[in-house]
Protein backbone atom coordinates (compact mmCIF):
# COMPACT_ATOMS: atom_id res chain seq x y z
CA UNK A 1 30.27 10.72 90.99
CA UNK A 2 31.79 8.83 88.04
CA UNK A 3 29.92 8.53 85.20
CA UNK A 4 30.85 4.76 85.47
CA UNK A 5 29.11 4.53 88.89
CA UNK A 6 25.84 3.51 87.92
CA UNK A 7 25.14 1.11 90.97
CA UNK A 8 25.99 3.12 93.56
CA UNK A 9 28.64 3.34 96.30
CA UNK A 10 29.38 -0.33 96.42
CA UNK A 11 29.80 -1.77 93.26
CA UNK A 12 33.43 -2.23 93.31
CA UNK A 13 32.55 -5.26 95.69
CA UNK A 14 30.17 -6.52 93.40
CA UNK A 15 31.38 -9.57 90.54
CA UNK A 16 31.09 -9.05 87.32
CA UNK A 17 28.32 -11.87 87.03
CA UNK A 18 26.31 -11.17 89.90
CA UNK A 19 26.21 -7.81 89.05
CA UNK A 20 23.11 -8.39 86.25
CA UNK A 21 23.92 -11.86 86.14
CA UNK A 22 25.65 -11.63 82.70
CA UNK A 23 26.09 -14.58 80.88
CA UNK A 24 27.62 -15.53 76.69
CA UNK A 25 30.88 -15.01 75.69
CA UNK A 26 31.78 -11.32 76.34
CA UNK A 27 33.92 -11.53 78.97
CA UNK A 28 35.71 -14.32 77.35
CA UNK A 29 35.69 -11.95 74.11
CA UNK A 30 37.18 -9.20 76.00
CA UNK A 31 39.48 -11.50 78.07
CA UNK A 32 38.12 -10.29 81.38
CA UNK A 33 37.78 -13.56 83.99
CA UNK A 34 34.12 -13.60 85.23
CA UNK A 35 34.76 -13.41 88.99
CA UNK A 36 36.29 -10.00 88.21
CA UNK A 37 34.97 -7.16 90.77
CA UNK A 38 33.51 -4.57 88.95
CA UNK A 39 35.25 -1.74 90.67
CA UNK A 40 38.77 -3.89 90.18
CA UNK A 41 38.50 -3.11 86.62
CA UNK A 42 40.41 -0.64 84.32
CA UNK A 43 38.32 2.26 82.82
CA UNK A 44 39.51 0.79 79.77
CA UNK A 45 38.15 -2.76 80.21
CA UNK A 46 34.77 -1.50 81.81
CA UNK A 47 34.43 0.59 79.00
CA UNK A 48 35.35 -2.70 76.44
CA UNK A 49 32.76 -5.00 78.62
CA UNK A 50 29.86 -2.35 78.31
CA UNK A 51 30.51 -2.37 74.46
CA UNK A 52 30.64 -5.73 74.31
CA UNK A 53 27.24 -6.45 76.15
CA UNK A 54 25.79 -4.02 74.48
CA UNK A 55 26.87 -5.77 70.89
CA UNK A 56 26.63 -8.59 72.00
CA UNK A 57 22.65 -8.05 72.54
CA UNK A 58 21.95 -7.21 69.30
CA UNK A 59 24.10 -10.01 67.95
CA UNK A 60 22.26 -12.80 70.32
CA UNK A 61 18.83 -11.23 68.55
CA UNK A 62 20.23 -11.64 65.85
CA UNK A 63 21.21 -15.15 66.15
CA UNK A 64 18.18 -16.47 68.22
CA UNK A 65 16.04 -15.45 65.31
CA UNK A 66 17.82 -17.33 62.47
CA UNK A 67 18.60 -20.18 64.71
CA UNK A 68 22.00 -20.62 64.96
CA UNK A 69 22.73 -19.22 68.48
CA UNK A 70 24.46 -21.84 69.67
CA UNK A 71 26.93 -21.82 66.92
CA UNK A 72 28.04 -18.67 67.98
CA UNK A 73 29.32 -19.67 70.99
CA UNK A 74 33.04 -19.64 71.64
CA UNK A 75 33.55 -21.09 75.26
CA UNK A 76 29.30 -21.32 76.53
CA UNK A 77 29.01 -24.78 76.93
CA UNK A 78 32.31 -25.93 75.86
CA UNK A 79 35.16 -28.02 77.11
CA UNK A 80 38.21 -26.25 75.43
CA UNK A 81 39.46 -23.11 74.73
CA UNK A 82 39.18 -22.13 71.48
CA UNK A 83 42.42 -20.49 71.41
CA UNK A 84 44.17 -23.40 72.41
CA UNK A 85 44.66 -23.08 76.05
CA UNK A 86 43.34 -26.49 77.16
CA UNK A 87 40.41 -26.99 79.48
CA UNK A 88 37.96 -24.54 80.43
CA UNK A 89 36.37 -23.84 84.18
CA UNK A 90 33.14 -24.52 84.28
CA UNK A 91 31.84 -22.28 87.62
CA UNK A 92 28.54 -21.96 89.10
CA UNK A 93 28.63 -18.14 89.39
CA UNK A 94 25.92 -14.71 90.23
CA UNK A 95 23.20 -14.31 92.25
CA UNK A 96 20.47 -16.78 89.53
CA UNK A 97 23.40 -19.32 89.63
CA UNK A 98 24.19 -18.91 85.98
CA UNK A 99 27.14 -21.63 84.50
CA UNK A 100 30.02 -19.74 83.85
CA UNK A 101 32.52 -20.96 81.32
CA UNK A 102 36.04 -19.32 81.36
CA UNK A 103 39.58 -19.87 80.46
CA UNK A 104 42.50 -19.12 83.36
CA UNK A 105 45.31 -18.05 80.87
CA UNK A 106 43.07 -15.99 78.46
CA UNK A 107 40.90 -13.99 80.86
CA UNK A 108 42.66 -11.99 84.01
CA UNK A 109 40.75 -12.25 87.14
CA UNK A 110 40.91 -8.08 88.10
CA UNK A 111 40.72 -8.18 91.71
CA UNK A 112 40.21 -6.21 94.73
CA UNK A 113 43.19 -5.09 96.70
């Protein structure tokens, strides 16, 4: 078993947002499109995405507690890309039905084949 197979045998079918229903900016931060499969994604970027939840956790403490959490968002609730890409998708997306905000030429959708 890999050690990246924490959910068992099928999460390569699960998204990336249903999977814990992950919501912020990481994915945009690591450039990984939320409807990404889990299992579609390089070791590398799984490894990126766990590093960036996990920092981003501690960072959204952070910010919650001195107020300024929504400051800190890059795409969350926004209608551009901050890198200059034009619009963002706003997508209805996991298993709570979380908004999902995402940009189509910043973040690559990792599919199944």
């Amino acid at each position: 078993m890999s050690s990246w197979n924490l959910l068992g045998k099928c999460y390569e079918k699960i998204p990336l947002l249903g999977s814990a229903d992950l919501w912020g900016d990481y994915p945009y931060r690591i450039r990984v499109d939320p409807r990404s499969a889990i299992g579609a994604l390089p070791a590398a970027r799984l490894r990126a995405l766990v590093g960036e939840a996990r920092q981003y956790s501690f960072d959204f403490l952070a910010w919650k507690r001195a107020f300024v959490l929504k400051k800190q968002w890059l795409v969350h609730a926004k209608r551009t890309c901050p890198r200059g890409h034009g619009a963002l998708v706003k997508e209805v997306l996991g298993a709570s039905q979380r908004r999902s905000f995402y940009c189509t030429q910043c973040q690559v959708l990792y599919a199944d084949d």
